[in-house]
PDB file of N, CA and C in Angstrom:
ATOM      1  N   UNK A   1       1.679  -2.315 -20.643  1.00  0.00           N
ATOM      2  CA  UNK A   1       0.741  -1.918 -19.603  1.00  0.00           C
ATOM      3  C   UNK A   1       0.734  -0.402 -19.490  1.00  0.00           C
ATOM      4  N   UNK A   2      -0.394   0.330 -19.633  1.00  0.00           N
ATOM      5  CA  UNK A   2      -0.685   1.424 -19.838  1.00  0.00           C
ATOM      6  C   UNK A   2      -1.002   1.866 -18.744  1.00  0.00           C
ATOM      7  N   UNK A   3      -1.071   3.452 -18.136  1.00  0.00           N
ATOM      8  CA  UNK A   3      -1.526   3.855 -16.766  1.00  0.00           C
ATOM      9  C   UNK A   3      -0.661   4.699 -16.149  1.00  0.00           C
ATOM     10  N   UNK A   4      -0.956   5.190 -14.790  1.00  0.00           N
ATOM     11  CA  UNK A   4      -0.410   6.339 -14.608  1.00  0.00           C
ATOM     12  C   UNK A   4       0.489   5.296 -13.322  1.00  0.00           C
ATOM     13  N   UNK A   5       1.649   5.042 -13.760  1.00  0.00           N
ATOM     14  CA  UNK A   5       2.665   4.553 -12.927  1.00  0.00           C
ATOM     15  C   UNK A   5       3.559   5.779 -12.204  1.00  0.00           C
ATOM     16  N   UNK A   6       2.761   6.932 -12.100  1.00  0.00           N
ATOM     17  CA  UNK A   6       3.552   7.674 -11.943  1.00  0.00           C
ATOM     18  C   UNK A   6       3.133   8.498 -10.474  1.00  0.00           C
ATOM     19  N   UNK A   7       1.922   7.391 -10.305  1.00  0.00           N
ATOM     20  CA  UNK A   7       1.472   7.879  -9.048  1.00  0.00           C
ATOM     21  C   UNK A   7       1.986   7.391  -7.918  1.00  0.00           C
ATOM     22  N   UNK A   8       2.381   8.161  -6.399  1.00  0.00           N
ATOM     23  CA  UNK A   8       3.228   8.087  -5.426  1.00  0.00           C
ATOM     24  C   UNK A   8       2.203   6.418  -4.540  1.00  0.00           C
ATOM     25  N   UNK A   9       3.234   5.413  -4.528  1.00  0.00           N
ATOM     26  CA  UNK A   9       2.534   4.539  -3.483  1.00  0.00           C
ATOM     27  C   UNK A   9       3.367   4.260  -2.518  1.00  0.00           C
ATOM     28  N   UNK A  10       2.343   4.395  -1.522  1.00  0.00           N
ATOM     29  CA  UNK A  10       2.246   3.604  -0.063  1.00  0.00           C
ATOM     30  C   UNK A  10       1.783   3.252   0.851  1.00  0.00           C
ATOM     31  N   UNK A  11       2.677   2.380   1.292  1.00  0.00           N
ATOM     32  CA  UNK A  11       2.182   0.885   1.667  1.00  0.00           C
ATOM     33  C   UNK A  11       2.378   1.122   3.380  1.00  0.00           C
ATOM     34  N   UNK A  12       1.242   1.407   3.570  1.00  0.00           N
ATOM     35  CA  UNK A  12       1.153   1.325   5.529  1.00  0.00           C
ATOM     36  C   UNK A  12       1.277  -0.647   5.842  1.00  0.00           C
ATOM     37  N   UNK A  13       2.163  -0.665   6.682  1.00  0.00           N
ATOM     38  CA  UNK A  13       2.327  -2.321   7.092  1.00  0.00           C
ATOM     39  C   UNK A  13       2.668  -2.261   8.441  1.00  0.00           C
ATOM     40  N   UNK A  14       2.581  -3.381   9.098  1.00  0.00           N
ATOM     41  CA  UNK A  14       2.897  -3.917  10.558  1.00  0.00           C
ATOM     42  C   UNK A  14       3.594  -4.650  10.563  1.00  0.00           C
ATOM     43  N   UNK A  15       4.968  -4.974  11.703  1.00  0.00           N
ATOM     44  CA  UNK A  15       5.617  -5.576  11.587  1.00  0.00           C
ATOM     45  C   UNK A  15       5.002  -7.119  12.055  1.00  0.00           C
ATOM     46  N   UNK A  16       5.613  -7.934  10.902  1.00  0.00           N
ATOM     47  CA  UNK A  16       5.056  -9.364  11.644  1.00  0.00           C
ATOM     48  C   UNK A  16       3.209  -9.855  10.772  1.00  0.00           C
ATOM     49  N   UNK A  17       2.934  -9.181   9.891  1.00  0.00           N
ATOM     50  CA  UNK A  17       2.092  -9.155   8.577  1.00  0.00           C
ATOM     51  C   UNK A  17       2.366  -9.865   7.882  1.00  0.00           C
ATOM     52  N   UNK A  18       1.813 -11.179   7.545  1.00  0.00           N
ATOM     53  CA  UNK A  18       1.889 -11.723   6.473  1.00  0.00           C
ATOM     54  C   UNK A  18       1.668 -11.429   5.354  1.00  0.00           C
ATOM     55  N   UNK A  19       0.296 -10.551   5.498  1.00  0.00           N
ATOM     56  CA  UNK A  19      -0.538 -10.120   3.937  1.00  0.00           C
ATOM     57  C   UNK A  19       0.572  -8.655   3.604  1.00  0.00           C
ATOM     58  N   UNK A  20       0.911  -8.133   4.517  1.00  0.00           N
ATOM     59  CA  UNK A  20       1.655  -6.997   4.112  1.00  0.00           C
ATOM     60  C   UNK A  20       3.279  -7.204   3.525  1.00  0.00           C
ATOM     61  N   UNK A  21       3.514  -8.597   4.076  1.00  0.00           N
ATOM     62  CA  UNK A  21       4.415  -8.814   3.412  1.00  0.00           C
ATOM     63  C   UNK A  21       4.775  -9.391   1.384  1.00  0.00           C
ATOM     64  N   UNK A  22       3.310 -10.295   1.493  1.00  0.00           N
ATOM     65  CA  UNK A  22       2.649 -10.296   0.534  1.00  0.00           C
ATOM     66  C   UNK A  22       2.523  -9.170  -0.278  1.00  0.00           C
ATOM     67  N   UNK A  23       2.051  -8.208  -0.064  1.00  0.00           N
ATOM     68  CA  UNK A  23       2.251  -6.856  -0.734  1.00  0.00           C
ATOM     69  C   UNK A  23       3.434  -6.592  -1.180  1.00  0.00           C
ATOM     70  N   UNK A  24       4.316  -6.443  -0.206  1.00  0.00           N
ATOM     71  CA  UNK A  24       5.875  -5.590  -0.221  1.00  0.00           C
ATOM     72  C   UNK A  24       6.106  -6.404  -1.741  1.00  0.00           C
ATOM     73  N   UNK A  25       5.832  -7.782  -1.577  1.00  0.00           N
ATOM     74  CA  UNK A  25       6.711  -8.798  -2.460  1.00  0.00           C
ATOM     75  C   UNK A  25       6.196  -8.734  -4.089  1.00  0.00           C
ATOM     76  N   UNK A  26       4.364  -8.365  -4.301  1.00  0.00           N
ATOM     77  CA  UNK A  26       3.794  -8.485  -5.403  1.00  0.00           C
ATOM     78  C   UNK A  26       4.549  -7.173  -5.857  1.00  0.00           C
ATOM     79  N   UNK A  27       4.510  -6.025  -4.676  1.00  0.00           N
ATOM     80  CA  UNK A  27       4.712  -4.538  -6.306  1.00  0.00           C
ATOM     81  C   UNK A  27       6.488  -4.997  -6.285  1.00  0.00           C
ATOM     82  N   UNK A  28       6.608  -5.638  -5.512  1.00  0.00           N
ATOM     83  CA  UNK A  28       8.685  -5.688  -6.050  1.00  0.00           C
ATOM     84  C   UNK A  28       8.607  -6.414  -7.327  1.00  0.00           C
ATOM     85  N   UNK A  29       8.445  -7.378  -6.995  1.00  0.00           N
ATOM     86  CA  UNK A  29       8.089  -8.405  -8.483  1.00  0.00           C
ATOM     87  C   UNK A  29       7.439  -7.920  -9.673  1.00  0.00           C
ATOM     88  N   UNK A  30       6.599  -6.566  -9.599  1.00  0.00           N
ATOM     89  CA  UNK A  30       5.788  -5.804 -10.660  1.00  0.00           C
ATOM     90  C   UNK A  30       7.034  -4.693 -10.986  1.00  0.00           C
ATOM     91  N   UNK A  31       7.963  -4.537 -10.241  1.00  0.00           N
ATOM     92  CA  UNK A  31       9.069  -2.957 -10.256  1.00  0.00           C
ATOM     93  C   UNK A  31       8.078  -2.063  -9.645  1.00  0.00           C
ATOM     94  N   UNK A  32       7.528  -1.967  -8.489  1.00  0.00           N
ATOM     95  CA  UNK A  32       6.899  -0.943  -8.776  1.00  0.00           C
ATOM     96  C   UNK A  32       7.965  -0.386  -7.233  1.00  0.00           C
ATOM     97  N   UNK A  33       8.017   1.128  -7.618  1.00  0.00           N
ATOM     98  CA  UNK A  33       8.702   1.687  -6.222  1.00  0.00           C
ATOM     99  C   UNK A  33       7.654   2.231  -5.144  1.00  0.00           C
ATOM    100  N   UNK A  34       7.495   1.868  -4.105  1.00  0.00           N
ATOM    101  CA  UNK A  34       6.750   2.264  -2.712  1.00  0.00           C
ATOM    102  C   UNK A  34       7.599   2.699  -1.696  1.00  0.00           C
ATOM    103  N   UNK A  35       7.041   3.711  -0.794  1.00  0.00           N
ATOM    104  CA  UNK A  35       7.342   3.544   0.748  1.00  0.00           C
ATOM    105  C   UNK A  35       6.928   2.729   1.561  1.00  0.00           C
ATOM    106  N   UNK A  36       7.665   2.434   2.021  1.00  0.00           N
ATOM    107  CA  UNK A  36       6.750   1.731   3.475  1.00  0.00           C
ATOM    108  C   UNK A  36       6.936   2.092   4.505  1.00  0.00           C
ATOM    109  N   UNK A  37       5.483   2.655   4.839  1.00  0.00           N
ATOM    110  CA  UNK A  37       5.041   3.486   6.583  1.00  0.00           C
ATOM    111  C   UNK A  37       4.652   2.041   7.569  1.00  0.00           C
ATOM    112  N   UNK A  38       5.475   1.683   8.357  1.00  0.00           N
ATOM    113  CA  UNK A  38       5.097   1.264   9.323  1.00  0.00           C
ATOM    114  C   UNK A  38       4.672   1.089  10.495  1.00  0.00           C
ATOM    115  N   UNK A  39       3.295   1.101  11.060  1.00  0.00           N
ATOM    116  CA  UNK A  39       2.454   1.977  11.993  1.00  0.00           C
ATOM    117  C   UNK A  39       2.448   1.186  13.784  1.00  0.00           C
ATOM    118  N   UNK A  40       3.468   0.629  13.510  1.00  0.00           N
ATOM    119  CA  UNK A  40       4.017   0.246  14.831  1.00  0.00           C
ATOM    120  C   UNK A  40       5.510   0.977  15.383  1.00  0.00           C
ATOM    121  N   UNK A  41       6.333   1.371  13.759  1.00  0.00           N
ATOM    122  CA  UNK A  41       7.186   1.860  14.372  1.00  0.00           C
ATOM    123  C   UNK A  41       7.563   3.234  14.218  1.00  0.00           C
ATOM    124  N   UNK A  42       6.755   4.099  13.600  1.00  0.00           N
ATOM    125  CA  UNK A  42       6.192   5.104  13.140  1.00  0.00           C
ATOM    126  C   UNK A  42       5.002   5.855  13.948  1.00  0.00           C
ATOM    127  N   UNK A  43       5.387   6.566  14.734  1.00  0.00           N
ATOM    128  CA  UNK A  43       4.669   7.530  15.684  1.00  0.00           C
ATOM    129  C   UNK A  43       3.244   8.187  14.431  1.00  0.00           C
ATOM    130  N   UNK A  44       4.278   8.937  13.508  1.00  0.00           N
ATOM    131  CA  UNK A  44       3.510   9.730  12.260  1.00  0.00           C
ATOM    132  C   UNK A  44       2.495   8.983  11.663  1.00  0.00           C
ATOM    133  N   UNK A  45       3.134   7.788  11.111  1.00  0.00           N
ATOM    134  CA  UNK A  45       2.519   6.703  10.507  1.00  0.00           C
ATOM    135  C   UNK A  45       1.668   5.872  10.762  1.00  0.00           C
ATOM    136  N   UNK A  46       1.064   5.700  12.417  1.00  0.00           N
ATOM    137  CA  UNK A  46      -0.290   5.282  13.090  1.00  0.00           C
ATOM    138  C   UNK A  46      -1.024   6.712  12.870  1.00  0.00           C
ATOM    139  N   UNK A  47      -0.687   7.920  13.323  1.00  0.00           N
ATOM    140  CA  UNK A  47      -1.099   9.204  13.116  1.00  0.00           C
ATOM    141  C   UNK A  47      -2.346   9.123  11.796  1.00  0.00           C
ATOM    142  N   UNK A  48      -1.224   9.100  10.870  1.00  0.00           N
ATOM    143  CA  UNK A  48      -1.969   9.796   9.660  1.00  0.00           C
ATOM    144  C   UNK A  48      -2.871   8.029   9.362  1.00  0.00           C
ATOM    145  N   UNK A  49      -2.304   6.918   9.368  1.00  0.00           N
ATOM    146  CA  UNK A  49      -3.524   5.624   8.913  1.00  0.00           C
ATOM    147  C   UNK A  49      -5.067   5.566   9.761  1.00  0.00           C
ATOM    148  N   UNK A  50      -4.614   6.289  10.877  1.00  0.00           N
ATOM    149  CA  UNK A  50      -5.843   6.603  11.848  1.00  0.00           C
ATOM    150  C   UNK A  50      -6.753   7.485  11.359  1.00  0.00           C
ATOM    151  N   UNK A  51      -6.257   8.352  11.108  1.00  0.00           N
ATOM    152  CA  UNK A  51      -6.796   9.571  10.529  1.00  0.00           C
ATOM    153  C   UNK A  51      -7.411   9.658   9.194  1.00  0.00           C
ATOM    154  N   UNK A  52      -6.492   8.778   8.513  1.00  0.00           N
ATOM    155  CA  UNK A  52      -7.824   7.919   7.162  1.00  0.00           C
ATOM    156  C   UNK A  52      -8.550   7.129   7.531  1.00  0.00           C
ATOM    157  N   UNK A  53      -8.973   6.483   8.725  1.00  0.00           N
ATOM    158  CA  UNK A  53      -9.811   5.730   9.244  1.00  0.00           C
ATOM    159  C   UNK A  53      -9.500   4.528   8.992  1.00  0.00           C
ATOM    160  N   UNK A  54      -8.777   3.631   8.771  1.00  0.00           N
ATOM    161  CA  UNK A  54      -7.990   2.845   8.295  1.00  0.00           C
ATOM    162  C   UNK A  54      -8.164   2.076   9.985  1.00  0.00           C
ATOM    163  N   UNK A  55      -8.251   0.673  10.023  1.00  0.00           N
ATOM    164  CA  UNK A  55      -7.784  -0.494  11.315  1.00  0.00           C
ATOM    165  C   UNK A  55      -6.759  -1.572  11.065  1.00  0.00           C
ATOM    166  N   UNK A  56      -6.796  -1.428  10.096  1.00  0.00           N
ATOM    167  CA  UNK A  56      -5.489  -2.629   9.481  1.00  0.00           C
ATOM    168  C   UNK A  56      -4.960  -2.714   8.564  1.00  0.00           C
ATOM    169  N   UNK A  57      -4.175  -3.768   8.922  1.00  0.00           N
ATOM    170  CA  UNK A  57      -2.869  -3.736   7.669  1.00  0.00           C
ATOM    171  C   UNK A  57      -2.989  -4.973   6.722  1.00  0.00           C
ATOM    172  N   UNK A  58      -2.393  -4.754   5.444  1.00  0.00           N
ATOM    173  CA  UNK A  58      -2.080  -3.457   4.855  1.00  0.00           C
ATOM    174  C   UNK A  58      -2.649  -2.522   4.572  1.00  0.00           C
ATOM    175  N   UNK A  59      -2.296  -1.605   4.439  1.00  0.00           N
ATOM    176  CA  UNK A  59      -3.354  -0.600   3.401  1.00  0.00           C
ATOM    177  C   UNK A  59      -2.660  -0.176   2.194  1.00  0.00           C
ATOM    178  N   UNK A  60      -2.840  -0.227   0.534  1.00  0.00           N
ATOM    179  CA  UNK A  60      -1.580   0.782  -0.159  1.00  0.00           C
ATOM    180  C   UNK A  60      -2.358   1.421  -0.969  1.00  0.00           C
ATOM    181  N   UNK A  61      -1.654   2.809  -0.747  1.00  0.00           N
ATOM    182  CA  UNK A  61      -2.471   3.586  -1.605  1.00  0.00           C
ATOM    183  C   UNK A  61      -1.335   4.194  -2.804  1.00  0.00           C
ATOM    184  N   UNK A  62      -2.658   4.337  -3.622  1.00  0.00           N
ATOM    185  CA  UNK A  62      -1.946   4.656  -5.506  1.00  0.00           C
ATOM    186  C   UNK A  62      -2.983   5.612  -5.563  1.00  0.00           C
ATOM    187  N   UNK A  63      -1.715   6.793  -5.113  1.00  0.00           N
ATOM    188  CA  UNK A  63      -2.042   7.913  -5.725  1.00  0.00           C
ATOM    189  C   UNK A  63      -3.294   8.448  -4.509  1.00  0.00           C
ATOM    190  N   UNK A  64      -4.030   8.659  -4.575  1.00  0.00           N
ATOM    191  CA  UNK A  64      -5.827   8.887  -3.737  1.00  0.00           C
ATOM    192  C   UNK A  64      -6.470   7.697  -4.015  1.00  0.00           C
ATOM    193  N   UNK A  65      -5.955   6.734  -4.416  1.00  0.00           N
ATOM    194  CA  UNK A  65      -6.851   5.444  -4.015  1.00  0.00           C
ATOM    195  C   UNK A  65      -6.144   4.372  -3.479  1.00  0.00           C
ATOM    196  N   UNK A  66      -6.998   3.395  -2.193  1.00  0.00           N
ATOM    197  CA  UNK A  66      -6.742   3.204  -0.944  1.00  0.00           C
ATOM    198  C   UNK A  66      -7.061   1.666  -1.397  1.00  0.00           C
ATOM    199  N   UNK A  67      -5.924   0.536  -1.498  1.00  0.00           N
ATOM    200  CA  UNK A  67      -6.155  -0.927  -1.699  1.00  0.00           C
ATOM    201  C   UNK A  67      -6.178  -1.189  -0.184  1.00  0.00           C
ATOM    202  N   UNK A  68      -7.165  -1.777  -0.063  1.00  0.00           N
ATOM    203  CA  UNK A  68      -7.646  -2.752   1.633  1.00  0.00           C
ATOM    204  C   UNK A  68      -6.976  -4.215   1.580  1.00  0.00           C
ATOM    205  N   UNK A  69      -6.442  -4.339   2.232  1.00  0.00           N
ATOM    206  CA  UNK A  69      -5.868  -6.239   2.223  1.00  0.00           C
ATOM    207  C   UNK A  69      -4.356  -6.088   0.819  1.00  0.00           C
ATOM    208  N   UNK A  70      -4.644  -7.771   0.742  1.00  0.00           N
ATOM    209  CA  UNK A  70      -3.922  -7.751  -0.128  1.00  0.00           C
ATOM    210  C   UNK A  70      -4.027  -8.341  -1.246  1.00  0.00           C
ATOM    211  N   UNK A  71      -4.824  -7.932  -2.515  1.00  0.00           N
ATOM    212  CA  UNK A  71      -5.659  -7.538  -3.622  1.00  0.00           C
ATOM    213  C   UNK A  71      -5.621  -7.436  -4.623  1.00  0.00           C
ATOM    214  N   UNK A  72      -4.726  -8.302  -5.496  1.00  0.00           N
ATOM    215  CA  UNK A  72      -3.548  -8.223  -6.164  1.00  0.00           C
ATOM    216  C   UNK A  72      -4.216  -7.895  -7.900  1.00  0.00           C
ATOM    217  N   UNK A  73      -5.770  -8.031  -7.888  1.00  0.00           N
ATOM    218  CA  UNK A  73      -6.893  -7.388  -8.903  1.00  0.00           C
ATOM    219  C   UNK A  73      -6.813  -6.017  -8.416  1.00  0.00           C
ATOM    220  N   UNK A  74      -7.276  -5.299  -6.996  1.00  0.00           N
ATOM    221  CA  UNK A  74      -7.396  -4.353  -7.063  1.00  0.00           C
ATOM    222  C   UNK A  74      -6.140  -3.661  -6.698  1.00  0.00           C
ATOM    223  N   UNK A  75      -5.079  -4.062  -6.153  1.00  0.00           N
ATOM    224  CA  UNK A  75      -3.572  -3.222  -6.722  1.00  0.00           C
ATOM    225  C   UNK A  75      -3.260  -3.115  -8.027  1.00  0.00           C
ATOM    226  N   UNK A  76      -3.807  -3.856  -8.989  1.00  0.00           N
ATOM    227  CA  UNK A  76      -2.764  -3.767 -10.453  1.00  0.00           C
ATOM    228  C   UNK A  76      -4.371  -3.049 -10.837  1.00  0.00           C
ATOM    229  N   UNK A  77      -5.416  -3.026 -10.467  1.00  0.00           N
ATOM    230  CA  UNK A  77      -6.031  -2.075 -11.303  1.00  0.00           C
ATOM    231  C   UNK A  77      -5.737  -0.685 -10.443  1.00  0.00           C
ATOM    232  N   UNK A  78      -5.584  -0.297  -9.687  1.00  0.00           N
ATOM    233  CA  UNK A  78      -5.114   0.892  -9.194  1.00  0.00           C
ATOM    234  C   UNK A  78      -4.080   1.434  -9.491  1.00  0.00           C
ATOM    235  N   UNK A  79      -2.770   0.224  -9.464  1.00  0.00           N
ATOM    236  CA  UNK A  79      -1.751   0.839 -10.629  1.00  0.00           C
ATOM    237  C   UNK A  79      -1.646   1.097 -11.846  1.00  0.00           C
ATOM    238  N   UNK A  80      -2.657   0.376 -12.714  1.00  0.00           N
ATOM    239  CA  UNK A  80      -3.029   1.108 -14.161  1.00  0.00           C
ATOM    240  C   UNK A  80      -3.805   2.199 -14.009  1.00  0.00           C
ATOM    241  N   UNK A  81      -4.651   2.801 -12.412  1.00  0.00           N
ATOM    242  CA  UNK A  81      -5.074   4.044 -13.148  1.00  0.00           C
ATOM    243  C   UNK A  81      -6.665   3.678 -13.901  1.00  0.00           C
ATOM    244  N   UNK A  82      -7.135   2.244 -13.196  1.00  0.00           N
ATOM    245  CA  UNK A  82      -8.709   2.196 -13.606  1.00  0.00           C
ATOM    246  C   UNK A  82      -9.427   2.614 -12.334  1.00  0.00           C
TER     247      UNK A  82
END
């Protein structure tokens, strides 16, 4: 698998998210390394998901691009870098 794995991801989540947990679990199972900003317990981290205009969770972003839900076509094409 080819692509720029080298781009910084993360994963804005809420505690008590199913789909975000869903997330956490697909990029573990892929190796992939993320942060996770959580915007309930994270003053900063409602801050800045607001401020991308963002209403829910999850959101993960690869690199400057922003996966909505949990998308598991458009996470692995964002992690290859299409």
């Amino acid at each position: 698998m080819e692509g720029d794995m080298s781009a910084e991801v993360v994963v804005f989540t809420m505690s008590g998210c199913p789909h975000c947990a869903g997330v956490k679990e697909y990029l573990g199972q892929k190796g992939v390394e993320y942060t996770e900003r959580n915007v309930l317990e994270d003053d900063q981290a409602m801050a800045d998901f607001r401020q991308m205009g963002f209403r829910g969770t999850p959101v993960t972003l690869v690199g400057e691009v922003a996966v909505i839900g949990f998308d598991k076509e458009k996470l692995d094409a964002a992690l290859e870098g299409e």
